[in-house]
C-alpha atoms as a PDB file:
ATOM      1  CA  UNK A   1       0.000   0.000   0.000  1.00  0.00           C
ATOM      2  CA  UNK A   2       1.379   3.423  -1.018  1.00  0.00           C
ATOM      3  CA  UNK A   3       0.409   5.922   1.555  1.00  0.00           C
ATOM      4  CA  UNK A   4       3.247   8.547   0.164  1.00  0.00           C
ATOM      5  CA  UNK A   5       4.787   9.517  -2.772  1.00  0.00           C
ATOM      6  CA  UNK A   6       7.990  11.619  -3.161  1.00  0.00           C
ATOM      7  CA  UNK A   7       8.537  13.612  -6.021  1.00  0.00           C
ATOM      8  CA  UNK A   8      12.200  14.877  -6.526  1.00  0.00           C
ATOM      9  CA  UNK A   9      12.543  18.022  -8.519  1.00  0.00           C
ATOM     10  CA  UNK A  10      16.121  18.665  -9.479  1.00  0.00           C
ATOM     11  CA  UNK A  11      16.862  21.858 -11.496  1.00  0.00           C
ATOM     12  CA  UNK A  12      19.853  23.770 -12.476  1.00  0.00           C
ATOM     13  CA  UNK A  13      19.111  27.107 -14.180  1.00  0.00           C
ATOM     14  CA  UNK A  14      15.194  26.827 -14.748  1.00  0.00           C
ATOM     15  CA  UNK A  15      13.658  30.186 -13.515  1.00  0.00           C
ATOM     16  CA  UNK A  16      11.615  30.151 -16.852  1.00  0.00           C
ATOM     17  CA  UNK A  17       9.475  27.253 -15.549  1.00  0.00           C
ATOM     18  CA  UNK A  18      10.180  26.507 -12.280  1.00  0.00           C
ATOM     19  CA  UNK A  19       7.171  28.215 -10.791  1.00  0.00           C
ATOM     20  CA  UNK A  20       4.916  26.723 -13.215  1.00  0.00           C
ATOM     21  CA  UNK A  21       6.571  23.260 -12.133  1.00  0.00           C
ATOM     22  CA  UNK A  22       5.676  24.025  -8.762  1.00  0.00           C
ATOM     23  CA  UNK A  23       2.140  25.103  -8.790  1.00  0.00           C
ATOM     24  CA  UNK A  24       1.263  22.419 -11.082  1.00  0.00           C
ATOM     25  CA  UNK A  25       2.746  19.928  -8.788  1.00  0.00           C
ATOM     26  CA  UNK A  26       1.858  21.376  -5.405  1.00  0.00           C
ATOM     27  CA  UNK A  27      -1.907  21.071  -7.346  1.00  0.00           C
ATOM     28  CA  UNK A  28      -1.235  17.370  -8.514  1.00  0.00           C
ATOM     29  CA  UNK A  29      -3.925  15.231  -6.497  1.00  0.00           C
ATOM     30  CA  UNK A  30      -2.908  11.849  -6.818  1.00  0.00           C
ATOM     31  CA  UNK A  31      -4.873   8.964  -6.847  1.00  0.00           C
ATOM     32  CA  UNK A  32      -6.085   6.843  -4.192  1.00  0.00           C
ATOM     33  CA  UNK A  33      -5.381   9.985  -1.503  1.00  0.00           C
ATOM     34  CA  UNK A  34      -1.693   9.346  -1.602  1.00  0.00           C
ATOM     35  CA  UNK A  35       0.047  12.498   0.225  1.00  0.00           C
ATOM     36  CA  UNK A  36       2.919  13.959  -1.654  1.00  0.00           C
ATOM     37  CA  UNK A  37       6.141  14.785  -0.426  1.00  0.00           C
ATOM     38  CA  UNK A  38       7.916  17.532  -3.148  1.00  0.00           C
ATOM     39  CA  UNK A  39      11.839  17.863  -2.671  1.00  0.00           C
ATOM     40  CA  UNK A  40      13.286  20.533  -5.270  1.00  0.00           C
ATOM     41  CA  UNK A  41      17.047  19.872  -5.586  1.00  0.00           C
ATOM     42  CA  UNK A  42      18.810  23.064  -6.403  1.00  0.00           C
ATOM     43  CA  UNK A  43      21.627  22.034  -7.879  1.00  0.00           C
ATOM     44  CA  UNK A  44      23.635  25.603  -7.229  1.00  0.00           C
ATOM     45  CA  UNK A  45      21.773  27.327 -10.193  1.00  0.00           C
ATOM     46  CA  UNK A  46      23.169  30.528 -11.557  1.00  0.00           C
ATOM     47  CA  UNK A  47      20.127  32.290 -12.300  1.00  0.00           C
ATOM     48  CA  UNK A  48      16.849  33.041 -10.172  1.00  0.00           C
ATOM     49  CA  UNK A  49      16.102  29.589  -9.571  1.00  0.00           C
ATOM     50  CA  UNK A  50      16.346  29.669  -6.142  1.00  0.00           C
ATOM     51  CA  UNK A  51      14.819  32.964  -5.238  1.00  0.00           C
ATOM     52  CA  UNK A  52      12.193  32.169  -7.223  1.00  0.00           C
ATOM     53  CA  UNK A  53      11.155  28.969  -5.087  1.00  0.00           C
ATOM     54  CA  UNK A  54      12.405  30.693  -2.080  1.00  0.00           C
ATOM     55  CA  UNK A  55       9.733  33.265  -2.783  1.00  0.00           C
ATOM     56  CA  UNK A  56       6.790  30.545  -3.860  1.00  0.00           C
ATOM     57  CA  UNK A  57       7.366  28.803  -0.765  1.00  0.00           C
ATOM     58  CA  UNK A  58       6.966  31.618   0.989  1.00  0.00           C
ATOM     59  CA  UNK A  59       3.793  32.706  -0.717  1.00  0.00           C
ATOM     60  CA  UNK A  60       2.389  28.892  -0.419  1.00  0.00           C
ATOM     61  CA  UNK A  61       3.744  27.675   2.966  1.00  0.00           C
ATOM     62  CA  UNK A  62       1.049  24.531   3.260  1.00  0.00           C
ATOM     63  CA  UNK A  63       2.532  23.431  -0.319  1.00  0.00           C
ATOM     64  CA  UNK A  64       4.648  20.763   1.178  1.00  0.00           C
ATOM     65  CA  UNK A  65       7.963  21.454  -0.990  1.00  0.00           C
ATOM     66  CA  UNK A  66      11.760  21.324   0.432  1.00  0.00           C
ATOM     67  CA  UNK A  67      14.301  22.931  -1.266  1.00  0.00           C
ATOM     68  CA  UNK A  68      17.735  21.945  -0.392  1.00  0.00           C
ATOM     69  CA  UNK A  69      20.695  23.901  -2.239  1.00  0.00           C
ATOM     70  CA  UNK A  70      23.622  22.078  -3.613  1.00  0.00           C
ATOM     71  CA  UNK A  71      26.617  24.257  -2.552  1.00  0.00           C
ATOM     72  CA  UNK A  72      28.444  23.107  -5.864  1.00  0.00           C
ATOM     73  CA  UNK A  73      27.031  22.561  -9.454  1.00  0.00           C
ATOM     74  CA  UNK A  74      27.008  18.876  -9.648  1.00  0.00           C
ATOM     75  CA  UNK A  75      25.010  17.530 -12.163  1.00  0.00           C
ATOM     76  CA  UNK A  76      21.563  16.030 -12.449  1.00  0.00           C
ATOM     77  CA  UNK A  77      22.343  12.873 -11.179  1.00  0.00           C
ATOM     78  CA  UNK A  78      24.011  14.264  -8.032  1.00  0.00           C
ATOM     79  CA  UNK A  79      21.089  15.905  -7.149  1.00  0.00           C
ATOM     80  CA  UNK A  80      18.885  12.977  -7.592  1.00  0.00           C
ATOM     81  CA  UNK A  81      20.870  10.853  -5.399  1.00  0.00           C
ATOM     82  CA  UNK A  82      20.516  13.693  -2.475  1.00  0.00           C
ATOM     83  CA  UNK A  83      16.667  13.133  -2.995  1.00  0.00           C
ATOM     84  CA  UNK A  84      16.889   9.862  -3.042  1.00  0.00           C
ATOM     85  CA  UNK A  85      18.548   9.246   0.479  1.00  0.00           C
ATOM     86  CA  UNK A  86      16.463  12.581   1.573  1.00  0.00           C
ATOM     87  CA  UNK A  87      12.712  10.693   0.440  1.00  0.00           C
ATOM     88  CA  UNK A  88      10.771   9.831   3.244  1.00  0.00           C
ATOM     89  CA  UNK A  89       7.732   8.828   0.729  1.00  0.00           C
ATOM     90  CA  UNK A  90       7.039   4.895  -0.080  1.00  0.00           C
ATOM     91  CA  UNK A  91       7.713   5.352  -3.507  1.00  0.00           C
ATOM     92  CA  UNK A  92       9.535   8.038  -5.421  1.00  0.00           C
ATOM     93  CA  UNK A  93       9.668   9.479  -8.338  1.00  0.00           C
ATOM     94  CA  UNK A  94      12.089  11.930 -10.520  1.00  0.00           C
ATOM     95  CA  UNK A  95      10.240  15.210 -12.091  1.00  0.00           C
ATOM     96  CA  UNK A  96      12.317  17.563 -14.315  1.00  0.00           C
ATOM     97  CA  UNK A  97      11.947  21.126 -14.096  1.00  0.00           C
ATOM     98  CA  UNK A  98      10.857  22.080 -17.369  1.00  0.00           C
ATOM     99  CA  UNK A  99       7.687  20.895 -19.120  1.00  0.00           C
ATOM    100  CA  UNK A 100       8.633  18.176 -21.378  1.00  0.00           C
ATOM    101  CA  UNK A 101       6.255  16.118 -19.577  1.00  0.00           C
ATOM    102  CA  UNK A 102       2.940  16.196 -17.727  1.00  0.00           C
ATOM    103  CA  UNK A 103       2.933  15.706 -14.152  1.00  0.00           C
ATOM    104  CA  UNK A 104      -0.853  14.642 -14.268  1.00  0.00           C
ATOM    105  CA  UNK A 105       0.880  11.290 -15.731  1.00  0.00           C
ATOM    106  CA  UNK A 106       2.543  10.579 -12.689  1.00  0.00           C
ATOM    107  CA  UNK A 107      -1.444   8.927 -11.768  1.00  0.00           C
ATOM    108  CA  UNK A 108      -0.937   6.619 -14.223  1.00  0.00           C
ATOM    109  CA  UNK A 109       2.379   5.706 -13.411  1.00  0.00           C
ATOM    110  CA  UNK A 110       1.182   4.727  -9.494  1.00  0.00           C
ATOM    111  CA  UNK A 111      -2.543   3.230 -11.097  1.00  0.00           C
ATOM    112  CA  UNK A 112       0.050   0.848 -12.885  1.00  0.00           C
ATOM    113  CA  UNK A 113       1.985  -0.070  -9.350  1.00  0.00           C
ATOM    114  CA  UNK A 114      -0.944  -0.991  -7.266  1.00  0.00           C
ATOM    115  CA  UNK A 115      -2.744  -2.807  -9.942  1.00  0.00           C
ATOM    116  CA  UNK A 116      -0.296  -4.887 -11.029  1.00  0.00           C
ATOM    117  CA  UNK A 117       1.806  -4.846  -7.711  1.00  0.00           C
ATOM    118  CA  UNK A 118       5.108  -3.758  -8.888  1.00  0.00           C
ATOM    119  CA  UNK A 119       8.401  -2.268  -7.662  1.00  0.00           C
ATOM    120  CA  UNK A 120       9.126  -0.006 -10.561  1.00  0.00           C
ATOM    121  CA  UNK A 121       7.065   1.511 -13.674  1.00  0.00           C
ATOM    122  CA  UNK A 122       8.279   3.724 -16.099  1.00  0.00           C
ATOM    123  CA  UNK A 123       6.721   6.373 -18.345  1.00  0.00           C
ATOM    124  CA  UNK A 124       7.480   5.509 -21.881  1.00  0.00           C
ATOM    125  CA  UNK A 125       7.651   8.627 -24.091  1.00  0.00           C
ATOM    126  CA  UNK A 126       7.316   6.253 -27.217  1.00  0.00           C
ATOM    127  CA  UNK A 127       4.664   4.349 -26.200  1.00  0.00           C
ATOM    128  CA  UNK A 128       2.006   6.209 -27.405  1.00  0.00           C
ATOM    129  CA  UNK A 129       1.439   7.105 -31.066  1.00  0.00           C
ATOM    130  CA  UNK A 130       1.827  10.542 -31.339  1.00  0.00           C
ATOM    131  CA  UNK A 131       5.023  10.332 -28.875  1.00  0.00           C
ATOM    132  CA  UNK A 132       7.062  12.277 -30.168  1.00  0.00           C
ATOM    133  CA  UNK A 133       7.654  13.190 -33.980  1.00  0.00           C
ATOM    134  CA  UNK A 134      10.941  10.848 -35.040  1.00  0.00           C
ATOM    135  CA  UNK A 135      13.694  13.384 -34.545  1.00  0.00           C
ATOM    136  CA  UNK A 136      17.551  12.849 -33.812  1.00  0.00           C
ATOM    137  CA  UNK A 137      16.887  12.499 -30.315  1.00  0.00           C
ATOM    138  CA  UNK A 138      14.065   9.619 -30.561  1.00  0.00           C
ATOM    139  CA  UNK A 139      16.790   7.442 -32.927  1.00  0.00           C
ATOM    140  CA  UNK A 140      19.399   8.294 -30.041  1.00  0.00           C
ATOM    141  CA  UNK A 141      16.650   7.352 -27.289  1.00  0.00           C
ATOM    142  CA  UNK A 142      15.729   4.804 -29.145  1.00  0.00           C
ATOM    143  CA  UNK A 143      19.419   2.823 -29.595  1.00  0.00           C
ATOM    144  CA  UNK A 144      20.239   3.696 -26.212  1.00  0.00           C
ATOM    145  CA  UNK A 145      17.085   1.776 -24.928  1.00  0.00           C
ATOM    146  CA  UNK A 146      17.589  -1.334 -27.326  1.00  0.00           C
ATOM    147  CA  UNK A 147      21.520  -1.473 -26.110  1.00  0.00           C
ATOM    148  CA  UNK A 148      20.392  -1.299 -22.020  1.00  0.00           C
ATOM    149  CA  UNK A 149      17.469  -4.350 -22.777  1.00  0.00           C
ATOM    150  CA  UNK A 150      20.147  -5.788 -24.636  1.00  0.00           C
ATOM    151  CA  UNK A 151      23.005  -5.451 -21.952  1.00  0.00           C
ATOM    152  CA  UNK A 152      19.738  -6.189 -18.469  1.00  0.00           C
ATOM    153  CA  UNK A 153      17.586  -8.518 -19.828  1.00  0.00           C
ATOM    154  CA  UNK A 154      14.713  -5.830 -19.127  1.00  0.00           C
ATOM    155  CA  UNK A 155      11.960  -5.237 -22.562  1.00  0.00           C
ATOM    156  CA  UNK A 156      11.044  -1.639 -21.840  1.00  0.00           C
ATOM    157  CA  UNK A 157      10.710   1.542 -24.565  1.00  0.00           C
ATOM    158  CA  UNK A 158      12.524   4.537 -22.736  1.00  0.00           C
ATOM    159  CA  UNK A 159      15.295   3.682 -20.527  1.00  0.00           C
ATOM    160  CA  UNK A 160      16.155   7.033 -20.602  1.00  0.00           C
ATOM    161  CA  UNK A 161      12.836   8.744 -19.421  1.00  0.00           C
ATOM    162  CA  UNK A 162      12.608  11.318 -16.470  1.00  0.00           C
ATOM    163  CA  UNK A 163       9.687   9.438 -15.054  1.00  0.00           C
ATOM    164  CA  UNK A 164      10.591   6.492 -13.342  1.00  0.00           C
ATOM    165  CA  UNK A 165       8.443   5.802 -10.017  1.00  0.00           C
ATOM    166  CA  UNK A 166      10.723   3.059  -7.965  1.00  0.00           C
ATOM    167  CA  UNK A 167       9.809   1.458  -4.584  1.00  0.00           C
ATOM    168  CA  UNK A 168      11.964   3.718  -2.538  1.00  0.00           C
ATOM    169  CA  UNK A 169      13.707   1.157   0.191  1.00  0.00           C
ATOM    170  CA  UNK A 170      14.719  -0.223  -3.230  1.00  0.00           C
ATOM    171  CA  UNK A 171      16.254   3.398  -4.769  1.00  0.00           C
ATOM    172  CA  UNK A 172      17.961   4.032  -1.809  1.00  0.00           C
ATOM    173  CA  UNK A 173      19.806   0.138  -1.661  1.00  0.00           C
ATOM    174  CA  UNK A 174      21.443   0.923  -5.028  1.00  0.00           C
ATOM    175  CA  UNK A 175      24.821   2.566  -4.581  1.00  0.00           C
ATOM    176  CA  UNK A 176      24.674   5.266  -7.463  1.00  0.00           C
ATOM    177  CA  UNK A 177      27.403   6.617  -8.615  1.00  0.00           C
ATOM    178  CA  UNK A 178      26.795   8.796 -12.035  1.00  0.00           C
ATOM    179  CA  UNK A 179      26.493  12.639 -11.047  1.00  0.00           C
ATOM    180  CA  UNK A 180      25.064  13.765 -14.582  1.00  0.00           C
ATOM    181  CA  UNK A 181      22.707  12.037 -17.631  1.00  0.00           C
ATOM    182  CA  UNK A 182      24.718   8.911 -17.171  1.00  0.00           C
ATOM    183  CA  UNK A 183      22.178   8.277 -14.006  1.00  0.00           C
ATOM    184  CA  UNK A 184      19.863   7.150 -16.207  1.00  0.00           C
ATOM    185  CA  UNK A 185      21.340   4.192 -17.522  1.00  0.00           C
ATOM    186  CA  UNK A 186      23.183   3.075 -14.398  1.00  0.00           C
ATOM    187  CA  UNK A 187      19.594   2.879 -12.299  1.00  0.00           C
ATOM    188  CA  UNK A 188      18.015   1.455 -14.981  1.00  0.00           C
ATOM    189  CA  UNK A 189      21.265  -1.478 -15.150  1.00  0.00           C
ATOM    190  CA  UNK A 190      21.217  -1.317 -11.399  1.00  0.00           C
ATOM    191  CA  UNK A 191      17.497  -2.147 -10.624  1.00  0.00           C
ATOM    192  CA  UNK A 192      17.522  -5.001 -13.466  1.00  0.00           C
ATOM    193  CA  UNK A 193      20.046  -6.495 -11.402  1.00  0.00           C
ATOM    194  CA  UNK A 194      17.493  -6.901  -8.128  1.00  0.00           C
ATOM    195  CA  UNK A 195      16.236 -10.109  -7.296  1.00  0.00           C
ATOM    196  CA  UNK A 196      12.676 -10.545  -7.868  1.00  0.00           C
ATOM    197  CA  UNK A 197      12.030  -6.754  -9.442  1.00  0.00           C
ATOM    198  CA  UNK A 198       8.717  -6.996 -10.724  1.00  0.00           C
ATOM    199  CA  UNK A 199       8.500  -4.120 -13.506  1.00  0.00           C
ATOM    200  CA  UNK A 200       6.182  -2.255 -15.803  1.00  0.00           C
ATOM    201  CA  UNK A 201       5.455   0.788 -18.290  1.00  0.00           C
ATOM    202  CA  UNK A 202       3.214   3.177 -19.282  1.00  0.00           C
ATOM    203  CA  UNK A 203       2.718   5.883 -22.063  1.00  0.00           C
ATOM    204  CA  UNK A 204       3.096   9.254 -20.767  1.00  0.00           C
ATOM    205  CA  UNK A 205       2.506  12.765 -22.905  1.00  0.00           C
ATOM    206  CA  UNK A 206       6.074  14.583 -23.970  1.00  0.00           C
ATOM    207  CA  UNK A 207       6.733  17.937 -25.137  1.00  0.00           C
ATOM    208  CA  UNK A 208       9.986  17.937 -26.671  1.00  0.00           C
ATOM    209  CA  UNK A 209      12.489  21.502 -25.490  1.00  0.00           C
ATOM    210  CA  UNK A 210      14.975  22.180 -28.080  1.00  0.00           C
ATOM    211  CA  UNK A 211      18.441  23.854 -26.943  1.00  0.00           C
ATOM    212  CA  UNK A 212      17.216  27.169 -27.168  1.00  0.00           C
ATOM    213  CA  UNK A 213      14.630  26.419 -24.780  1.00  0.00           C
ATOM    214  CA  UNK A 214      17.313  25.081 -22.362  1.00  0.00           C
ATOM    215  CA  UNK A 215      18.009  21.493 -23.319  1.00  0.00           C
ATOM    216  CA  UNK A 216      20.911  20.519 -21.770  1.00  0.00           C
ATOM    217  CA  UNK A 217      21.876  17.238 -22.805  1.00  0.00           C
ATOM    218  CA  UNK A 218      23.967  16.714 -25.568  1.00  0.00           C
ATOM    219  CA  UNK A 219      25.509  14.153 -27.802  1.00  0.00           C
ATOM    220  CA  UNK A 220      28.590  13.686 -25.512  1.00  0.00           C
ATOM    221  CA  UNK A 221      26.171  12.634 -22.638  1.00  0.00           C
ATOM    222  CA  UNK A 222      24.869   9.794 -25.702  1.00  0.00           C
ATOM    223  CA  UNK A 223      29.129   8.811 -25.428  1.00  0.00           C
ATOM    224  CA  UNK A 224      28.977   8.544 -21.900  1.00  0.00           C
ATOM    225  CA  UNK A 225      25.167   6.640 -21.776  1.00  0.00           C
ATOM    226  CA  UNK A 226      26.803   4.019 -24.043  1.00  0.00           C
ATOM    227  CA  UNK A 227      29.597   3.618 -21.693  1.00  0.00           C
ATOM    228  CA  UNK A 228      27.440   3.323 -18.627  1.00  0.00           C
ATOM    229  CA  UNK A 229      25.126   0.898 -20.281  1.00  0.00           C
ATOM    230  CA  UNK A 230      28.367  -1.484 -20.365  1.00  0.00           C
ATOM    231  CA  UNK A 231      29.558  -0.579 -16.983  1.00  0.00           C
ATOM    232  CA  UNK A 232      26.704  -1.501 -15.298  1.00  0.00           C
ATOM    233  CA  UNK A 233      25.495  -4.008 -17.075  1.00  0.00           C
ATOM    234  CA  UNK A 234      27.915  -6.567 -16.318  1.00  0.00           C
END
């Protein structure tokens, strides 16, 4: 039974959506009356990030969000693993802070673990039909994903989706070691190697962001996916 959910918000340098992050997810209602816990990870941003959640907790103090402040830029990853050890919820789950995706999915992703009674469930951007148009980064996604179910022995669509909603005593056995993108391929390795994981995926809706909008992953983090995949694999 999940009585609470922790959603980890890291973000480095997103004061163009980070209060639309937060009011949509301080909003969220999730299903079943599971309370939210909301942990924003500022991960020593540059610009107004961090005023500007300073100033929206202050202006919604019953919201339930932390922030905790990296003193040093470290990288997405690193700032995921702080959330991870600092999640006090049953499950957790990772929530970038732009608006590539929808937190209302987040329902389905939790409707998928209590129905089918599983550890982890993650939300496939390709799933769906319209997900997305077939751009450079699906292809990328899309070998990186065939590579780690090649590598783990797992069948999923999106190894390298945001949303992933683990069972959190399980998050917080792995020892994690990536401090940027490469995170996503060493969890993903690291929870296929669990005894007994039970596992499972969903669509979810995804806006892409281009690099003007503040992407910041690029084609060397592809490089250093590829070499995590075969790191942690075996």
């Amino acid at each position: 039974m999940i009585k609470k959910l922790s959603i980890i918000i890291p973000a480095y340098n997103e004061e163009k959506t980070i209060v639309q992050v937060l009011e949509t997810i301080s909003k969220l209602e999730l299903v079943h009356g599971i309370e939210k816990e909301i942990l924003v990870i500022n991960d020593s941003s540059s610009d107004q990030t961090k005023l500007l959640t300073e100033n929206f907790l202050k202006a919604n103090p019953t919201s339930g969000i932390q922030l905790h402040n990296q003193e040093v830029n470290q990288g997405k990853g690193a700032a995921l693993h702080h959330g991870i050890q600092q999640a006090t919820g049953d499950y957790l789950i990772p929530q970038d802070a732009d608006l590539e995706l929808d937190p209302k999915d987040i329902n389905k992703l939790l409707e998928k673990v209590i129905q089918e009674n599983l550890k982890v469930v993650y939300g496939s951007r390709f799933l769906a039909a319209k997900n997305p148009n077939k751009n450079a980064s699906y292809y990328a996604n899309s070998f990186l994903t065939k590579l780690s179910n090649l590598c783990n022995g797992w069948k999923i669509t999106d190894m390298e989706t945001c949303y992933k909603l683990i069972d959190s005593s399980i998050a917080k056995s792995l020892s994690l070691k990536e401090k940027r993108f490469g995170f996503e391929p060493e969890i993903t390795a690291k929870l296929a190697k669990v005894k007994g994981i039970t596992y499972g995926e969903v669509p979810v809706e995804y806006t892409f962001r281009t690099y003007e909008e503040g992407k910041k992953i690029g084609w060397q983090d592809g490089v250093k996916a590829i070499f995590c995949i075969l790191k942690y694999s075996f």
